[in-house]
Protein backbone atom coordinates (compact mmCIF):
# COMPACT_ATOMS: atom_id res chain seq x y z
CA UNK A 1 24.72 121.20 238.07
CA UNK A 2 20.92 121.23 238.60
CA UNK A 3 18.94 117.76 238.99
CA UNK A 4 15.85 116.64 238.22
CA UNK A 5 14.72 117.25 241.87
CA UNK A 6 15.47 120.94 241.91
CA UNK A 7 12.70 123.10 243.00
CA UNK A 8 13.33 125.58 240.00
CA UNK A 9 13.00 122.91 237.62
CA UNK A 10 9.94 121.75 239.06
CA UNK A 11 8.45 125.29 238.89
CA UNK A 12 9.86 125.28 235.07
CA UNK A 13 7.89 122.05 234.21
CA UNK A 14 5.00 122.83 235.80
CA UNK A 15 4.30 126.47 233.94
CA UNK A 16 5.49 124.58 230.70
CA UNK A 17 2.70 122.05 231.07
CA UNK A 18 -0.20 124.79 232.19
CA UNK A 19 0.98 126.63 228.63
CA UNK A 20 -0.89 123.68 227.17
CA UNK A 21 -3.60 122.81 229.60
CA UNK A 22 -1.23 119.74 231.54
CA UNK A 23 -2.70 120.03 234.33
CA UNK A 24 -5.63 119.50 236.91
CA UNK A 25 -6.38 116.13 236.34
CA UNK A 26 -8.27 115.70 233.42
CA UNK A 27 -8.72 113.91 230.26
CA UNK A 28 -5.68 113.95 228.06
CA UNK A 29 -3.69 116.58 230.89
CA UNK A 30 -1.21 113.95 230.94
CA UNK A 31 0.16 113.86 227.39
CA UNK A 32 3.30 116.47 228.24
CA UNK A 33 3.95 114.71 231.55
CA UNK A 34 6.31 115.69 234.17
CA UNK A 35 7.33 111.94 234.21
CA UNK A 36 7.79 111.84 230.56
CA UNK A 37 9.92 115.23 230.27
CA UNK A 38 11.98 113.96 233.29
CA UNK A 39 12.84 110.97 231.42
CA UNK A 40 13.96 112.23 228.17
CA UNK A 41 16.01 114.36 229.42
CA UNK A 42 18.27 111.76 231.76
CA UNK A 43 17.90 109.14 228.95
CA UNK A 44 19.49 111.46 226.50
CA UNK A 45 22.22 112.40 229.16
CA UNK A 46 20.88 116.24 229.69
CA UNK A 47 22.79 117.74 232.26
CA UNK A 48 22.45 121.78 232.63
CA UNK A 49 24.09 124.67 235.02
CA UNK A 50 21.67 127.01 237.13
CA UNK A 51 21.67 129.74 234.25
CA UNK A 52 18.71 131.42 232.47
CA UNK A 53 18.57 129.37 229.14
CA UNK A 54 17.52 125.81 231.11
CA UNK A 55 16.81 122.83 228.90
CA UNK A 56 12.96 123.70 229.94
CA UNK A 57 13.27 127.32 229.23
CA UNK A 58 14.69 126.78 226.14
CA UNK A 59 12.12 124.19 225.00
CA UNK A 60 9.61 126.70 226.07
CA UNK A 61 11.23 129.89 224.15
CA UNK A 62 11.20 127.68 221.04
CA UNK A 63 8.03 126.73 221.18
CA UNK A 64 7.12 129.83 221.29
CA UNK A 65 8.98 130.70 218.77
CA UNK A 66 7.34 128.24 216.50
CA UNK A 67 3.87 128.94 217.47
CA UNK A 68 4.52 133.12 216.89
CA UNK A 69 4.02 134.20 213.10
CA UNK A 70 7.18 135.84 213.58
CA UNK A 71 9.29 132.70 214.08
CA UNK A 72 13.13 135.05 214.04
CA UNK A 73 14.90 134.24 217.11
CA UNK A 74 15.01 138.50 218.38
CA UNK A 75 11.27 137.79 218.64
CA UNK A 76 11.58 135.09 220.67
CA UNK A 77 13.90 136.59 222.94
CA UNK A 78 11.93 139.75 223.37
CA UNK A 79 8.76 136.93 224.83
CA UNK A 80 11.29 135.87 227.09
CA UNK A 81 12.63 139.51 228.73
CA UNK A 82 9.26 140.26 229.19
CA UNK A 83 7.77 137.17 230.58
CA UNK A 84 10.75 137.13 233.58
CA UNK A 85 9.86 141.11 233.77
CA UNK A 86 6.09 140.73 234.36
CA UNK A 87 6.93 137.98 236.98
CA UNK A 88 9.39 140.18 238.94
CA UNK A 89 12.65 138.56 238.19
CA UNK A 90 15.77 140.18 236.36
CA UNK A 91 15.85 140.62 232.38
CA UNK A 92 18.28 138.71 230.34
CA UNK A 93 20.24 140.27 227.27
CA UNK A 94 18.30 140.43 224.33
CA UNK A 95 21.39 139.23 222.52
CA UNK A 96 19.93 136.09 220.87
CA UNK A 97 23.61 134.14 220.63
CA UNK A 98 22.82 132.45 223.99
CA UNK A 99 19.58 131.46 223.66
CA UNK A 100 21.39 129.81 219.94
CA UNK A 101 23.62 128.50 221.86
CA UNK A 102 21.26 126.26 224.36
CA UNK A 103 19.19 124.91 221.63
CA UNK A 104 22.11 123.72 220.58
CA UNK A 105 23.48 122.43 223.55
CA UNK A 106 20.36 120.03 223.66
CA UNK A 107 20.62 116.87 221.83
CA UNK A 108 18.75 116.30 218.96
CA UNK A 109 17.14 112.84 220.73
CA UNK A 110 15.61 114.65 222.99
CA UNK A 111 13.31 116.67 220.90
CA UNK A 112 12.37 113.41 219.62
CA UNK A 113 11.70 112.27 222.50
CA UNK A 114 9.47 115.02 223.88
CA UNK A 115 7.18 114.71 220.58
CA UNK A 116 7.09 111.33 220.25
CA UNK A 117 6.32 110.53 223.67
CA UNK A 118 3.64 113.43 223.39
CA UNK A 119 2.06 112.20 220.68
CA UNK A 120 2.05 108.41 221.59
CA UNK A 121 0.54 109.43 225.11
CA UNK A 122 -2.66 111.47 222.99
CA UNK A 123 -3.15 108.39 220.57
CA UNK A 124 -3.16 105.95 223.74
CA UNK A 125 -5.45 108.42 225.99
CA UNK A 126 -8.16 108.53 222.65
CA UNK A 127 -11.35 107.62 223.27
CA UNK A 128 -13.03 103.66 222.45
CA UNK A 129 -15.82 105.82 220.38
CA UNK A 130 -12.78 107.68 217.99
CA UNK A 131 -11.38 104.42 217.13
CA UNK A 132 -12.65 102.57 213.27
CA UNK A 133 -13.98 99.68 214.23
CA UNK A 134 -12.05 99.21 217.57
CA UNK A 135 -8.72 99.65 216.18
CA UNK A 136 -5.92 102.08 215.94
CA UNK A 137 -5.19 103.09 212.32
CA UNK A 138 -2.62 104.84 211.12
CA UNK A 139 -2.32 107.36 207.95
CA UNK A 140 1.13 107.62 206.69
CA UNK A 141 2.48 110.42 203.71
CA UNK A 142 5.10 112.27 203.13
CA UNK A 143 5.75 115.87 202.01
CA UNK A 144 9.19 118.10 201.38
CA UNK A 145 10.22 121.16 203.29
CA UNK A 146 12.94 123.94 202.46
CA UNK A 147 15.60 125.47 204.62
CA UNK A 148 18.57 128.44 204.12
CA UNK A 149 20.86 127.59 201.51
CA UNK A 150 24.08 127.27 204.01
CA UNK A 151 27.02 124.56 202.79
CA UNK A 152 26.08 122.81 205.96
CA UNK A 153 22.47 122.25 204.74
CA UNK A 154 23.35 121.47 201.09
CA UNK A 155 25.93 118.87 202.02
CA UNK A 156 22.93 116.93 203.90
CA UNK A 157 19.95 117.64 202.02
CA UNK A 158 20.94 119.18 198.69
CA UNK A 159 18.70 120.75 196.65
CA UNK A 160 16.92 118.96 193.40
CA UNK A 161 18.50 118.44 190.39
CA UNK A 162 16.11 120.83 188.34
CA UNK A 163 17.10 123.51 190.38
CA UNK A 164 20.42 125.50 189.04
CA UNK A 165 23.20 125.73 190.97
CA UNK A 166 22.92 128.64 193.70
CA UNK A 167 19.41 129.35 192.54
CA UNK A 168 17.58 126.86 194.87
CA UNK A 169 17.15 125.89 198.84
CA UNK A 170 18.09 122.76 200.24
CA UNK A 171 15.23 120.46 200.57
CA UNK A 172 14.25 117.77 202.73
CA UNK A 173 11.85 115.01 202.65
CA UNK A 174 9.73 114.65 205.78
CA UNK A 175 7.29 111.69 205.99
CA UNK A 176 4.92 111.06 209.53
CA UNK A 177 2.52 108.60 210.80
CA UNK A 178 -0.82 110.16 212.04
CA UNK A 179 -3.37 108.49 214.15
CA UNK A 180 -6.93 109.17 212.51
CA UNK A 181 -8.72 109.06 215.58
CA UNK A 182 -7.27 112.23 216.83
CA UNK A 183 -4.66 113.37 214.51
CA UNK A 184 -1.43 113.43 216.53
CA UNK A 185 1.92 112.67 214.92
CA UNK A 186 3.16 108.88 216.45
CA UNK A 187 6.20 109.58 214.52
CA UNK A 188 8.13 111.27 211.64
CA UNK A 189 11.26 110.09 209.66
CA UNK A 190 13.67 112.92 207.83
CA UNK A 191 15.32 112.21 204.87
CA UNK A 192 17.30 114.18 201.87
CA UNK A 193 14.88 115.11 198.73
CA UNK A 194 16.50 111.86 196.55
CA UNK A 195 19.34 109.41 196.84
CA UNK A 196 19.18 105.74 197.92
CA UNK A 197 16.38 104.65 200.57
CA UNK A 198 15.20 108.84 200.95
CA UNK A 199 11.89 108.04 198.91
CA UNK A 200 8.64 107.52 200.96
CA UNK A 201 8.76 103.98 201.01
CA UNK A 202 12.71 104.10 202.23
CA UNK A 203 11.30 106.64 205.28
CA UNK A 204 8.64 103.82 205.86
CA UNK A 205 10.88 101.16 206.67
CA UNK A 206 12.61 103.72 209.60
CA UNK A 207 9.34 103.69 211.03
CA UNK A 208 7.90 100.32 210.86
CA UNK A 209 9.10 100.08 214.63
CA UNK A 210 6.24 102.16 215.63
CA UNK A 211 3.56 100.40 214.62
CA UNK A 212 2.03 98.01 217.33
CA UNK A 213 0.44 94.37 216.36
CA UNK A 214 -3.15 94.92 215.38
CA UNK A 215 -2.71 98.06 214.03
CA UNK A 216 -3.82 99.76 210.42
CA UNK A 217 -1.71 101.50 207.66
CA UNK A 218 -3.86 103.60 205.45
CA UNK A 219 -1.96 105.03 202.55
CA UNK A 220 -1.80 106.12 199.01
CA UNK A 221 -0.76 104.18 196.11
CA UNK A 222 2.55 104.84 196.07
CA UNK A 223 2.69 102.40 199.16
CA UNK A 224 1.10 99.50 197.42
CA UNK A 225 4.64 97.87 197.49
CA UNK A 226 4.91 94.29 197.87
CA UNK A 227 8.53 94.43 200.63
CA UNK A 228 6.74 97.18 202.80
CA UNK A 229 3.43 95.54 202.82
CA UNK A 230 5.19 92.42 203.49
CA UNK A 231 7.17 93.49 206.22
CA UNK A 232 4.32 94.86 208.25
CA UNK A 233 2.12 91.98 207.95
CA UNK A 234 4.79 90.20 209.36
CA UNK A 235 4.57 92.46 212.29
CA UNK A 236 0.90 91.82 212.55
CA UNK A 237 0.33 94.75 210.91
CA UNK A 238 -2.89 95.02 208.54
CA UNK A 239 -3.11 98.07 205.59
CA UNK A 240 -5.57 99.17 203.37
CA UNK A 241 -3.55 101.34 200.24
CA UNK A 242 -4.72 102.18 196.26
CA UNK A 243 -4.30 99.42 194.08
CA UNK A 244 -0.99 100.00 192.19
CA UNK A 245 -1.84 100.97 188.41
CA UNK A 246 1.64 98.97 187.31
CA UNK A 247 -0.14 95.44 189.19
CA UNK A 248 -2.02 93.70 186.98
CA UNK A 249 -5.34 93.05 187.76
CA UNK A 250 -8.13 90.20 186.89
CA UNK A 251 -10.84 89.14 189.30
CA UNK A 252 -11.58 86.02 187.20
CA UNK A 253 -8.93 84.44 189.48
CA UNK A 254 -8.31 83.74 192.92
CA UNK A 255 -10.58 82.98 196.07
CA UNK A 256 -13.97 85.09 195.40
CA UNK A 257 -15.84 86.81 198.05
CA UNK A 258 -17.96 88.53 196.49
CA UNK A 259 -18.33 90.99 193.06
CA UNK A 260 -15.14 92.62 192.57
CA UNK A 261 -13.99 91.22 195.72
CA UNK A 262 -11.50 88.39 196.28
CA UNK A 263 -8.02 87.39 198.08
CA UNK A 264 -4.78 86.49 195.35
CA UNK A 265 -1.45 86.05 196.33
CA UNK A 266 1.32 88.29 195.39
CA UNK A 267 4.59 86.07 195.12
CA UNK A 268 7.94 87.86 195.78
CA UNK A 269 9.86 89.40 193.32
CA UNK A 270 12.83 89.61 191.99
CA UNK A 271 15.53 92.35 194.13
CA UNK A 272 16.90 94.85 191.98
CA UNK A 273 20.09 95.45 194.20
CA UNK A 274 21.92 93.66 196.85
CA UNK A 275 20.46 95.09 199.40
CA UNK A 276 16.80 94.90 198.70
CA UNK A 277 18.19 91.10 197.85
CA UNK A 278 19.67 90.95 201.69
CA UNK A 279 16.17 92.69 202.77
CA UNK A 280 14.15 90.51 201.33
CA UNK A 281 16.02 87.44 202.50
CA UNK A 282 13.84 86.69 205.68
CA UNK A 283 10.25 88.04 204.21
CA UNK A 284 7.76 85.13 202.91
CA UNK A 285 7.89 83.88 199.59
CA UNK A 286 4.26 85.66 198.64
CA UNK A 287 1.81 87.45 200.37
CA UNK A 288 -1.96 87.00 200.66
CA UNK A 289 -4.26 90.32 199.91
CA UNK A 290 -7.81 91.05 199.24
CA UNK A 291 -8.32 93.00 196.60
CA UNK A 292 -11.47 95.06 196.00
CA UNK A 293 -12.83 96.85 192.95
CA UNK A 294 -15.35 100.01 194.29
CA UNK A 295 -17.36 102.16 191.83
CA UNK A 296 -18.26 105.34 193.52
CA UNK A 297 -21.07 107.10 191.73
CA UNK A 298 -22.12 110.68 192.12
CA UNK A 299 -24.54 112.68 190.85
CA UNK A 300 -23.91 114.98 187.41
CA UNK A 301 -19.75 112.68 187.46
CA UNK A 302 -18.74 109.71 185.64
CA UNK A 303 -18.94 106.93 188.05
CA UNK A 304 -15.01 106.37 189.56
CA UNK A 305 -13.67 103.16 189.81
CA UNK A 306 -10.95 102.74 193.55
CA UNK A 307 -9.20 99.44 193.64
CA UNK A 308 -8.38 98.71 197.14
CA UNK A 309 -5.74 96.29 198.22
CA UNK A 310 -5.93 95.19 202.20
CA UNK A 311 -5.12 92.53 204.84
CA UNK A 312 -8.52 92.78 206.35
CA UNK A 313 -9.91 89.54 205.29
CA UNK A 314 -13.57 89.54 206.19
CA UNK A 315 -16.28 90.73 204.52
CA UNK A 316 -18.71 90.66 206.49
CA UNK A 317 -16.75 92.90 209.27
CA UNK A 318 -15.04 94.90 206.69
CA UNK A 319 -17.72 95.08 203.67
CA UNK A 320 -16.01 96.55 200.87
CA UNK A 321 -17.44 99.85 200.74
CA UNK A 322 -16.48 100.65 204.82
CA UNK A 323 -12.88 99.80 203.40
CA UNK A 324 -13.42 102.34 200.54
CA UNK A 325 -14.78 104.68 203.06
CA UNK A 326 -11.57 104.17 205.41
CA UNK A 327 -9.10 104.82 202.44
CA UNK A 328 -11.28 108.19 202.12
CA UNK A 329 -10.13 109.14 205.59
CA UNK A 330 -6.50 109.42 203.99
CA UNK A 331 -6.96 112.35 203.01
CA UNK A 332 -6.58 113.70 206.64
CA UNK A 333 -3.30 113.50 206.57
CA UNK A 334 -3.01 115.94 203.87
CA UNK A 335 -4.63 118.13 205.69
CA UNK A 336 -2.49 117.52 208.81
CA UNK A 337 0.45 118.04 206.45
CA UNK A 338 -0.67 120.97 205.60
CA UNK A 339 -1.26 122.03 209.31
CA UNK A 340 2.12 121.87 209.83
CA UNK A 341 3.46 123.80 206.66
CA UNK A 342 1.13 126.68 206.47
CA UNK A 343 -0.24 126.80 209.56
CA UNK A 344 3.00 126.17 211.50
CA UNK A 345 5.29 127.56 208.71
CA UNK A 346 7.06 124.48 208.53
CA UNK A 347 7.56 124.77 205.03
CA UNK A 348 10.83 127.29 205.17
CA UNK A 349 12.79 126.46 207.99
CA UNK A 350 15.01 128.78 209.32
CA UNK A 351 17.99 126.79 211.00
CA UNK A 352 20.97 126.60 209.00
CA UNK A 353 23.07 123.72 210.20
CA UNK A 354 21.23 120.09 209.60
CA UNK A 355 20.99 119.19 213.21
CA UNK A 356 19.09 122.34 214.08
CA UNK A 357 16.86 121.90 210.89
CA UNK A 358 15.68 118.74 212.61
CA UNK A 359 15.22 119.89 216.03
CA UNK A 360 13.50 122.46 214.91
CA UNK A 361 10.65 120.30 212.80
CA UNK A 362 10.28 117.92 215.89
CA UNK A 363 9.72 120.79 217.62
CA UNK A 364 7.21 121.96 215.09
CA UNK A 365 5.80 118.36 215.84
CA UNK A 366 5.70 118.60 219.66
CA UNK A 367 3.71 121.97 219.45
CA UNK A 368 1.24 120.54 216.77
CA UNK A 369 0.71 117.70 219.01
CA UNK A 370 0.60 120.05 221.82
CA UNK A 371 -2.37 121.79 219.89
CA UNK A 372 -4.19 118.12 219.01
CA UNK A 373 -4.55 117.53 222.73
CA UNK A 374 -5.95 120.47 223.37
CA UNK A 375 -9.00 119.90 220.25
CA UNK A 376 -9.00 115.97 222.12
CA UNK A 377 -9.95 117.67 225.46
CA UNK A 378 -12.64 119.88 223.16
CA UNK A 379 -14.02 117.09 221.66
CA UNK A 380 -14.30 115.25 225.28
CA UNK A 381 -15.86 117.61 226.76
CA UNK A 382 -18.19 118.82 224.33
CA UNK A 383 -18.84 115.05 222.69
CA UNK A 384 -17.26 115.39 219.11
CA UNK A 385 -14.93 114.18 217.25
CA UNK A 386 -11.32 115.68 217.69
CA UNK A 387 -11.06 115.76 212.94
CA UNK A 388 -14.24 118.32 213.61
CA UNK A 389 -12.51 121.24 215.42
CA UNK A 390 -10.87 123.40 213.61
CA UNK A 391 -6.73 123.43 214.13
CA UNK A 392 -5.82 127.01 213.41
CA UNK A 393 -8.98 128.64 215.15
CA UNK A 394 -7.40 126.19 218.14
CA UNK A 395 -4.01 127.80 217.66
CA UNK A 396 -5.47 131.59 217.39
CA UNK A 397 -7.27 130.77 220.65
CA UNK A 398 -4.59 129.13 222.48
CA UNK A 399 -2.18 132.05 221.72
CA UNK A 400 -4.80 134.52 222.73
CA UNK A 401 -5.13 133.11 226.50
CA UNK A 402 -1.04 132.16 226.68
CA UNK A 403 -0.13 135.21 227.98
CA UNK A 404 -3.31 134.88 230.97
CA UNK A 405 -2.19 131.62 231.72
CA UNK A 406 1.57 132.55 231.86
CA UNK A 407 1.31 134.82 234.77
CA UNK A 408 -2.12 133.35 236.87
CA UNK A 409 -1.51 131.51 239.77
CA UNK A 410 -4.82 130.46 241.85
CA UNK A 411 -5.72 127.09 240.20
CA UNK A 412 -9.21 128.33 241.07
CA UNK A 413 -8.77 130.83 238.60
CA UNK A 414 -6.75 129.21 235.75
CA UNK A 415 -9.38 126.18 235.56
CA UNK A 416 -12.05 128.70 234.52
CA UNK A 417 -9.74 130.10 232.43
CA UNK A 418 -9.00 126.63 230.50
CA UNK A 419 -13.03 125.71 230.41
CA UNK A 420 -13.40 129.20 229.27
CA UNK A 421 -10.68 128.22 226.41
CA UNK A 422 -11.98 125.18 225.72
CA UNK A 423 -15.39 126.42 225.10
CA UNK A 424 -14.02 128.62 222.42
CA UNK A 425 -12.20 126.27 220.96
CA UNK A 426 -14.87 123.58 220.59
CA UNK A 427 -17.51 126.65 218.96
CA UNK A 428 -15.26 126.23 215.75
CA UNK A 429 -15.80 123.33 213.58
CA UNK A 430 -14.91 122.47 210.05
CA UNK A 431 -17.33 122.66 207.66
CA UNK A 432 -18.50 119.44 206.42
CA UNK A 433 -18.33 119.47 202.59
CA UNK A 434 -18.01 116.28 200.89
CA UNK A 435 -17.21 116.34 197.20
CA UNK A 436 -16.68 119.74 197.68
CA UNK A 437 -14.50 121.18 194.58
CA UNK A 438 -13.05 124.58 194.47
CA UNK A 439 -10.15 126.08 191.99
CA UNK A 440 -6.72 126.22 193.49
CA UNK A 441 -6.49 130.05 192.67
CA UNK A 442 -6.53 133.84 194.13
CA UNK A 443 -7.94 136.51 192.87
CA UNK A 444 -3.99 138.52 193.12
CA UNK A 445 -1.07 137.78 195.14
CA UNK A 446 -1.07 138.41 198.84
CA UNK A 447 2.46 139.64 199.21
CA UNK A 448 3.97 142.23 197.23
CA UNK A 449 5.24 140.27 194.19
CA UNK A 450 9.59 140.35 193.29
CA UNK A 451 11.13 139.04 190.16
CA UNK A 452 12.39 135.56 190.93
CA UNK A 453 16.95 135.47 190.82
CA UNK A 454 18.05 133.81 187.18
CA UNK A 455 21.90 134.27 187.83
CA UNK A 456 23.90 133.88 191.31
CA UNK A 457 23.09 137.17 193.48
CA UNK A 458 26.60 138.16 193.64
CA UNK A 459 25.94 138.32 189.41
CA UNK A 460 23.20 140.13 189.97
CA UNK A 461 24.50 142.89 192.73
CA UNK A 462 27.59 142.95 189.94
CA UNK A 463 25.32 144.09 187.12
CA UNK A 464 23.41 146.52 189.26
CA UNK A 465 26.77 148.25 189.94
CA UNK A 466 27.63 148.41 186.65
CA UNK A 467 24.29 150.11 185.37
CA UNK A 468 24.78 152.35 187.74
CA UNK A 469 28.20 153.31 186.82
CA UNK A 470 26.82 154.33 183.11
């Protein structure tokens, strides 16, 4: 058995971390630690022989597997055989069963571990300047991802309702907390597409544990729930979320601060089931919020109205229109949402047992956080904001100067090579266009278009056959 004091292993970590910029002392070179990979792996129990397919290696192979636009395991495997050929050492089989095999081998913890720790250690290492108004907030939505339609998969996380039997994918429900100062992923919660406590809200209790007291929640509307909100001002916890459109409204009562500003108490409500009941047990008997009414006028528009509902209690540190400005900022998670689908191609998975499904969306997580601290180190260096470089020219660029960085060895060397990186990376920033409003349309289809399966395929191969038996 190999330990954690190996020399190999040491070697393995080290050329894992400078894929990602980890080292030479820097700003944020410390968010993929040796320290932090060491202990996930004895926490979760990881013990490995000498062989090819170490827990490291592996990590690294999928990685690369999810960074590649061709994310099929052959590919990956193929990276492999010819990074140990251009170092000198002895190919492997390009057999893919036991590189299958080790990521299975590795818990599922630990790639929840890795990521997590990953992107705690970016949101910790962000600058004072980043933060909104000294504090660390939070944006927190959810989104649904598909994976091959296997009995394993559809026992776990069947597919919805309005799909026919045999005709659809199963689909999760994948929900994350993002820090707005630099965009990494704190943490994520998986869930089936429907069933009892796999909405967003049910996700958002799993991950009340990772907020910190004196933190913010920023969220949509659909979060404007009276147990959650609750729950995490009990933690010491403050939000700002939409006004629910089912909450009545009247600013004729309660204590005024200002026009269309003012602090009512929400009293607790009746549980619909047992356990909500049993939930609900040990929260207050109302909560206190300040509720503020925002028209937002624009030129050639109707004026909008945005009801905002918050635990941030003064207005003179948290005038109104800062707090509408804040819940603007939610829409960066979107964004980072869709980061991960398209950019990533998290949207199809391609495991098809559960257990790899979710290892291999944390690992999607770990290499998006990966990317996020290198834009932090960009924005550092170059005195921007992280939300201002652009995430897939940061990927492009990053894959570009892997293979360099995978086989330099004078540090002298590989430091120009990361400035040199970094300076590309920081040229590309996102446009800023507020307001900006564009059709969600193409001009034709990008991929060669096929008629969409109406009847199981078996069905359909059997009336093939028998038109071509006439």
């Amino acid at each position: 058995m190999s330990s954690l004091n190996n020399r190999r292993f040491r070697e393995q970590i080290r050329f894992l971390r400078r894929q990602f910029l980890q080292d030479g002392g820097l700003p944020f070179t410390d968010v993929l630690s040796e320290q932090s990979i060491s202990d996930a792996l004895t926490q979760n129990g990881v013990c490995w022989k000498d062989r090819i397919y170490t827990p490291l290696t592996t990590l690294w192979v999928f990685l690369g597997q999810i960074l590649c636009t061709d994310q099929s395991c052959a590919s990956a495997v193929a990276r492999l055989i010819a990074h140990r050929v251009s170092r000198g050492q002895n190919s492997c089989s390009s057999e893919t069963s036991a590189y299958c095999q080790a990521r299975k081998r590795l818990p599922e913890k630990f790639f929840s571990d890795v990521a997590r720790r990953a992107g705690r250690a970016l949101d910790d290492a962000a600058k004072a300047d980043w933060l909104w108004h000294g504090r660390r907030v939070y944006l927190y939505d959810g989104s649904t991802v598909t994976m091959p339609d296997t009995p394993a998969n559809q026992s776990e996380y069947p597919q919805p309702s309005y799909q026919r039997p045999g005709l659809g994918h199963p689909m999760a429900r994948v929900c994350v907390l993002v820090s707005l100062s630099c965009g990494a992923i704190v943490d994520m919660a998986i869930g089936a597409y429907s069933g009892k406590g796999q909405s967003e809200l049910g996700l958002l209790r799993r991950l009340l544990d990772a907020f910190r007291p004196g933190d913010v929640m920023v969220a949509d509307r659909l979060m404007c729930s009276w147990v959650e909100l609750t729950a995490l001002q009990c933690r010491g916890v403050d939000f700002v979320v939409r006004h629910a459109s089912t909450r009545k409204l009247d600013f004729r009562r309660g204590q005024r601060l200002g026009k269309d500003d003012q602090i009512v108490s929400w009293p607790k409500r009746y549980a619909r089931s047992k356990a909500d009941s049993a939930y609900r047990k040990d929260l207050p008997d109302s909560l206190r919020v300040r509720v503020c009414r925002i028209r937002i006028a624009r030129p050639g528009f109707r004026d909008k109205v945005l009801v905002v509902a918050t635990t941030l209690f003064d207005p003179i540190e948290y005038p109104k229109e800062e707090l509408a400005s804040l819940y603007r900022e939610r829409w960066n998670v979107e964004l980072d949402i869709r980061s991960l689908k398209q950019t990533l191609q998290m949207d199809r998975l391609r495991c098809k047992t559960p257990e790899l499904v979710r290892k291999e969306i944390w690992t999607h997580v770990l290499a998006y956080n990966l990317i996020h601290t290198i834009m932090a180190r960009a924005a550092d260096d170059y005195d921007v904001e992280p939300r201002t470089i652009s995430f897939k020219t940061t990927l492009q660029t990053l894959k570009a100067f892997q293979p360099i960085l995978a086989n330099c060895c004078s540090s002298d060397f590989r430091q120009q090579i990361y400035d040199q990186l970094i300076e590309s990376v920081a040229v590309h920033r996102v446009g800023d266009r507020p307001n900006r409003i564009e059709p969600r349309k193409i001009k034709q289809p990008s991929r060669k278009h096929h008629d969409f399966l109406h009847v199981h395929r078996h069905e359909a191969k059997r009336q093939i056959l028998k038109g071509l038996r006439k």
